[in-house]
N, C-alpha and C. Protein backbone atom coordinates (compact mmCIF):
# COMPACT_ATOMS: atom_id res chain seq x y z
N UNK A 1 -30.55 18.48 -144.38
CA UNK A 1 -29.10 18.65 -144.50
C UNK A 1 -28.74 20.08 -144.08
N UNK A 2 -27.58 20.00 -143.50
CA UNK A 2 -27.47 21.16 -142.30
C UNK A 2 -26.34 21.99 -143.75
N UNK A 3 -26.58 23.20 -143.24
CA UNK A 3 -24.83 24.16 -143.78
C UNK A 3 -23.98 24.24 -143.65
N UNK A 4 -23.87 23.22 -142.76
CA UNK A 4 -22.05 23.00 -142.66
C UNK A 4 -21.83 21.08 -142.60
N UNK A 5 -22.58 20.42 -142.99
CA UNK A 5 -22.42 18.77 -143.78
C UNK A 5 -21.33 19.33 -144.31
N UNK A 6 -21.08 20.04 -145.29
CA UNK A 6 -20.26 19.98 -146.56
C UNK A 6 -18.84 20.28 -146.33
N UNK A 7 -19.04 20.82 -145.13
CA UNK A 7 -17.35 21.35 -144.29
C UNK A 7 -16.20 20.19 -144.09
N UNK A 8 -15.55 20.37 -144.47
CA UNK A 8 -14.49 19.30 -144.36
C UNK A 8 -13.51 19.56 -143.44
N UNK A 9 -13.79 18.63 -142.25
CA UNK A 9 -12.30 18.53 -140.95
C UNK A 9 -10.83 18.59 -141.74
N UNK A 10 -10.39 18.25 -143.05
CA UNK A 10 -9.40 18.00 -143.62
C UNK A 10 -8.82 19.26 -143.65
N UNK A 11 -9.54 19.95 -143.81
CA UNK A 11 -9.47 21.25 -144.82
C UNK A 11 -9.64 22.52 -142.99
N UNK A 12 -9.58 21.71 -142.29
CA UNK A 12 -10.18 23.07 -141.21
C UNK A 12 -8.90 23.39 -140.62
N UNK A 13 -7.79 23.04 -140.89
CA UNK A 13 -6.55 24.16 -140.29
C UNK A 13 -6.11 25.13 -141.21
N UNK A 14 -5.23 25.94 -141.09
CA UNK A 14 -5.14 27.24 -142.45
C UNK A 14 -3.89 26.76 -143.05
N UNK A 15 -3.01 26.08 -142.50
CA UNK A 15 -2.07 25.51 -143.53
C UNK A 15 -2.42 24.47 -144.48
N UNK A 16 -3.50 23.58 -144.21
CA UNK A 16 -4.01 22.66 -145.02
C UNK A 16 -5.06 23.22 -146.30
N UNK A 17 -5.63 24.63 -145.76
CA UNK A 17 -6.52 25.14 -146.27
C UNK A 17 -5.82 25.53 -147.12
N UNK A 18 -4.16 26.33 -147.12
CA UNK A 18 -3.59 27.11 -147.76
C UNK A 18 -2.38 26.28 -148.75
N UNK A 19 -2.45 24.85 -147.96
CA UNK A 19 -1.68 24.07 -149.15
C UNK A 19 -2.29 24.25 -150.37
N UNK A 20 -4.51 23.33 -149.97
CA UNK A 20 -4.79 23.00 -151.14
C UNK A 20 -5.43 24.12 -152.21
N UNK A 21 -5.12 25.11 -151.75
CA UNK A 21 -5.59 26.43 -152.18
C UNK A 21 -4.40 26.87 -153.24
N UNK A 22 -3.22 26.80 -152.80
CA UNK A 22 -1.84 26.85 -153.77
C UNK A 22 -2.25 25.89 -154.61
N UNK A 23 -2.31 24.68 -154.48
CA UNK A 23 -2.35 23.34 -155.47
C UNK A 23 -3.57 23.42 -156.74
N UNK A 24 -4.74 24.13 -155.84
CA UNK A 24 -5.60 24.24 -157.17
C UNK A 24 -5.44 25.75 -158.02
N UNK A 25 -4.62 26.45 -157.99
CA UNK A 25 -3.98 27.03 -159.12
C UNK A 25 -3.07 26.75 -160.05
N UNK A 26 -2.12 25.95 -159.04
CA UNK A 26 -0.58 25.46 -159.37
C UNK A 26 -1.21 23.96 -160.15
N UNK A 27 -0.26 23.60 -160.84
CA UNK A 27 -0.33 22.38 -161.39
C UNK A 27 0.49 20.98 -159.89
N UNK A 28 1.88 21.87 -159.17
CA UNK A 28 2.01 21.70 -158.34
C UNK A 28 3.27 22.50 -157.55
N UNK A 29 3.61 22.32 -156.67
CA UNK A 29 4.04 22.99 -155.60
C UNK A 29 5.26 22.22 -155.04
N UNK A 30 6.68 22.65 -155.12
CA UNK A 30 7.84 21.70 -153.60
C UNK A 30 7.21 22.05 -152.54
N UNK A 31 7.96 21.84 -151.60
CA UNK A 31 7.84 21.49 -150.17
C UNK A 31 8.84 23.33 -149.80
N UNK A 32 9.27 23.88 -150.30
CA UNK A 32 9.88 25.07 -150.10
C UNK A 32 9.32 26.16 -150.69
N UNK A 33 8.35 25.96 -151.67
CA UNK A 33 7.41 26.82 -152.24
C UNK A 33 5.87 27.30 -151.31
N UNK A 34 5.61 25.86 -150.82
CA UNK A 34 4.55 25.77 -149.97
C UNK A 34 5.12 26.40 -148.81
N UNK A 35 6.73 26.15 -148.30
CA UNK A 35 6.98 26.56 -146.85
C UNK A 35 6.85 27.98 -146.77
N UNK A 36 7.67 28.70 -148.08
CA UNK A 36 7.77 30.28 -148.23
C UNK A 36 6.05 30.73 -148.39
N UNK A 37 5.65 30.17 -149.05
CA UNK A 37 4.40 31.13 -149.15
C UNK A 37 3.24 30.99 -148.20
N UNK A 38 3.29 29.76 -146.98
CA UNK A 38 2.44 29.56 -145.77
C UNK A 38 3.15 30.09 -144.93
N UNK A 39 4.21 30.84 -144.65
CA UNK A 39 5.20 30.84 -143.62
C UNK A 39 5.38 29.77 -142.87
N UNK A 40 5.38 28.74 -143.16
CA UNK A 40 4.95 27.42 -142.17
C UNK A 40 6.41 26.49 -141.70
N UNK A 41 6.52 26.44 -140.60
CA UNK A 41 7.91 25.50 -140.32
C UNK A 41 8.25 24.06 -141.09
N UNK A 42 9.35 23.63 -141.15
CA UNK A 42 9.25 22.13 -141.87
C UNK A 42 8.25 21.44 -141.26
N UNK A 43 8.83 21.23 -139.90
CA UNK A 43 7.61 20.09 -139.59
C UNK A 43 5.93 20.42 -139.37
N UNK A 44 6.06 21.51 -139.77
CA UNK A 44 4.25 21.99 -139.18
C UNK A 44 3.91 21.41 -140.85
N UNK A 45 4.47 22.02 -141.68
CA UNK A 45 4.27 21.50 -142.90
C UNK A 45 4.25 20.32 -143.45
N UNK A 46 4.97 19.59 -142.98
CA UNK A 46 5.47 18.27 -143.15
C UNK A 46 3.89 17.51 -142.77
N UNK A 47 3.76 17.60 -141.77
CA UNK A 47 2.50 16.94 -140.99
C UNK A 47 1.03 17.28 -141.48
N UNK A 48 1.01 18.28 -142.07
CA UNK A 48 -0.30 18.71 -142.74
C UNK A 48 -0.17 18.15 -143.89
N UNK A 49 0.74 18.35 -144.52
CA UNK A 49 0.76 17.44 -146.59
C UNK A 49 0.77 16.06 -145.69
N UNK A 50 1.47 15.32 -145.06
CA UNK A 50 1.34 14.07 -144.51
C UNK A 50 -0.82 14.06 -144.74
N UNK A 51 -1.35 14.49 -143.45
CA UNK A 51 -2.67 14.30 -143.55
C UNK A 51 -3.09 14.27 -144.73
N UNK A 52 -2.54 15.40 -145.51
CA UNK A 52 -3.58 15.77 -146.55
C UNK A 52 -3.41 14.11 -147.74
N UNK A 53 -1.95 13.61 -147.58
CA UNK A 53 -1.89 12.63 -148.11
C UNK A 53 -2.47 11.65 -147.67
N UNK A 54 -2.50 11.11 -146.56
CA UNK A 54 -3.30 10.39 -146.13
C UNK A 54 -5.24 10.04 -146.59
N UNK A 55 -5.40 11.39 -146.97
CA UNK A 55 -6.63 11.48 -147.00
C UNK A 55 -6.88 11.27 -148.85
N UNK A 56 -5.57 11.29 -149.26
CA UNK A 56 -5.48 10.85 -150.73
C UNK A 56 -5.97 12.39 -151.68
N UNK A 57 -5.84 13.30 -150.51
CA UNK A 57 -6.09 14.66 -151.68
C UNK A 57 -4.84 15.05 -152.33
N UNK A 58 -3.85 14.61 -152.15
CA UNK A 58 -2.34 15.60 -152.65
C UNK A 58 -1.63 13.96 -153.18
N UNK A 59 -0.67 14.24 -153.91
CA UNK A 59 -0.26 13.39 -154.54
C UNK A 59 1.47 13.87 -153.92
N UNK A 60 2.27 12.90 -153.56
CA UNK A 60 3.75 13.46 -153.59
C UNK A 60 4.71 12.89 -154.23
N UNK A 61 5.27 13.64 -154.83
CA UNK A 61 6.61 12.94 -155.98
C UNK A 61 7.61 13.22 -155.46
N UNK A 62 8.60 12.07 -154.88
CA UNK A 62 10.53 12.82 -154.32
C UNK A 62 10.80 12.37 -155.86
N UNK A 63 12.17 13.74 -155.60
CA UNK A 63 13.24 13.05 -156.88
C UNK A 63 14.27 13.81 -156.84
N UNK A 64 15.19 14.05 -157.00
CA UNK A 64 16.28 14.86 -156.81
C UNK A 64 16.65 16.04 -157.95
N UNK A 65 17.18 17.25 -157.64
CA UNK A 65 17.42 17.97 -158.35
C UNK A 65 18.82 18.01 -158.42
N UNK A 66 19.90 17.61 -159.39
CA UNK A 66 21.14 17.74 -159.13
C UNK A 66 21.53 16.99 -157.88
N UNK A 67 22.25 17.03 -157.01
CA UNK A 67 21.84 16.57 -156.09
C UNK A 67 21.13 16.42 -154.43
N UNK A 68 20.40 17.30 -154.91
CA UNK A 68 19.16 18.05 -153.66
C UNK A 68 17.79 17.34 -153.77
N UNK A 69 17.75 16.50 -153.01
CA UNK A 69 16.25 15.85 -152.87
C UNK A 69 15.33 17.09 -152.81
N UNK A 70 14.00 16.62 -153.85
CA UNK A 70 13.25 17.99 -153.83
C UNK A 70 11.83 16.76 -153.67
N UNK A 71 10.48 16.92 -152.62
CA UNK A 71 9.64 16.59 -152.87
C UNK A 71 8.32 18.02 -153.19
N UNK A 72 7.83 17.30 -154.31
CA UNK A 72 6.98 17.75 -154.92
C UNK A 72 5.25 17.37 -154.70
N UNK A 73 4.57 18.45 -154.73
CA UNK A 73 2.61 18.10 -154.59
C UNK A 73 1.82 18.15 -155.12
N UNK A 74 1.10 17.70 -155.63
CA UNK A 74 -0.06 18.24 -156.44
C UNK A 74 -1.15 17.68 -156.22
N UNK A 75 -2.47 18.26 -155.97
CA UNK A 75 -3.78 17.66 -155.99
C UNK A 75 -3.88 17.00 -157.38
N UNK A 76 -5.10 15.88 -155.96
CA UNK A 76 -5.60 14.99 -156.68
C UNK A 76 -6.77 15.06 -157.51
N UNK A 77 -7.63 14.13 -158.46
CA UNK A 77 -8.97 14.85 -158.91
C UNK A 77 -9.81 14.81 -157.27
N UNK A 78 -9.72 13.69 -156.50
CA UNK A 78 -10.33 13.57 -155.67
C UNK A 78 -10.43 14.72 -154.52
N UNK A 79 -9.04 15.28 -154.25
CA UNK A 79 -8.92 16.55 -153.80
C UNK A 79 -9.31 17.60 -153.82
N UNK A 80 -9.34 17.77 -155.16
CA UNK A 80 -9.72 19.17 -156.18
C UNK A 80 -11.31 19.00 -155.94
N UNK A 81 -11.96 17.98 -155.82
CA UNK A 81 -13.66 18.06 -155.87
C UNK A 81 -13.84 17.77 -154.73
N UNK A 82 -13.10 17.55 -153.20
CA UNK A 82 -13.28 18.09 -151.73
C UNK A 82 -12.95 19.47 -151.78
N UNK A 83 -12.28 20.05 -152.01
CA UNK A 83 -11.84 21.01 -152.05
C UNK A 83 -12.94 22.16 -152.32
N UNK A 84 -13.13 22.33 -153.80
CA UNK A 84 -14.69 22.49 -154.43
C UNK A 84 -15.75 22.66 -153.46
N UNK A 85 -16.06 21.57 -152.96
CA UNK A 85 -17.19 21.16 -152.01
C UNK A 85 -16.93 21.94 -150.80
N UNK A 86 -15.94 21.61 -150.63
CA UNK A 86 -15.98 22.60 -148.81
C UNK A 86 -15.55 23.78 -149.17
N UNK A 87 -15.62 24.50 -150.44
CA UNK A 87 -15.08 25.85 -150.23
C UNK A 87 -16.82 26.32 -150.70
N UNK A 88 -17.36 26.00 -151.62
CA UNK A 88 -18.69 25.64 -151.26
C UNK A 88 -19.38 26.32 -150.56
N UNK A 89 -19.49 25.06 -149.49
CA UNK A 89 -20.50 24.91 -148.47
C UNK A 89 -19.99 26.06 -147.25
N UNK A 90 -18.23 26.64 -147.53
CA UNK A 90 -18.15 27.55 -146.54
C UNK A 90 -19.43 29.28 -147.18
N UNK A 91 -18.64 29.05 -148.78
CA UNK A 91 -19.33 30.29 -149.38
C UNK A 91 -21.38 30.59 -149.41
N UNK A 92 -21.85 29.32 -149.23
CA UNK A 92 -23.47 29.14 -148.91
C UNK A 92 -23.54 29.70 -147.09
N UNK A 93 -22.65 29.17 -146.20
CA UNK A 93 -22.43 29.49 -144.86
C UNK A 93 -22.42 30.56 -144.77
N UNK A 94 -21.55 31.45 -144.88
CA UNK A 94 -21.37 32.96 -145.02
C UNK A 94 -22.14 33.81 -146.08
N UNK A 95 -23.23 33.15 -146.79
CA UNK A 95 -24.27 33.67 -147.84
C UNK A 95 -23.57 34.58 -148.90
N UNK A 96 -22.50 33.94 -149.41
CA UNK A 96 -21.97 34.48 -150.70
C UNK A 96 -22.27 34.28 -152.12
């Protein structure tokens, strides 16, 4: 087994890296919290939590605030232990 098996394609752009990196501190994160603190455009953003959902690591809740649709993120357990794993296998890579 090689040192980089453990690397996860999910996880290899820096906005995806930097969603689930917010999420495992945060309990969870809007969609305007994540935008301000990745500098990331709507749709660049949009399309990465899309993947990341797809892949069943992030969980998303819409619901409205007053009346302002707000969607909300939070990792999954399944997320949180990819996550784990490929931060990992980067820190064995770079001999940390």
């Amino acid at each position: 087994m090689s040192l980089i098996d453990n690397i996860n394609k999910a996880f290899d752009h820096r906005i995806r890296l930097g969603i689930m990196s917010i999420l495992m501190v945060n309990d969870h994160a809007d969609f305007n919290m994540l935008k301000e603190l990745l500098g990331a455009t709507d749709g660049n953003l949009a399309s990465h939590t899309k993947a990341l959902e797809r892949e069943e690591y992030v969980k998303v809740e819409k619901q409205f605030i007053g009346r302002k649709p707000n969607t909300r993120y939070s990792a999954t357990k399944l997320g949180k232990a990819a996550f784990k794993k490929h931060i990992d296998a980067l820190e064995k890579l770079i001999g940390k």
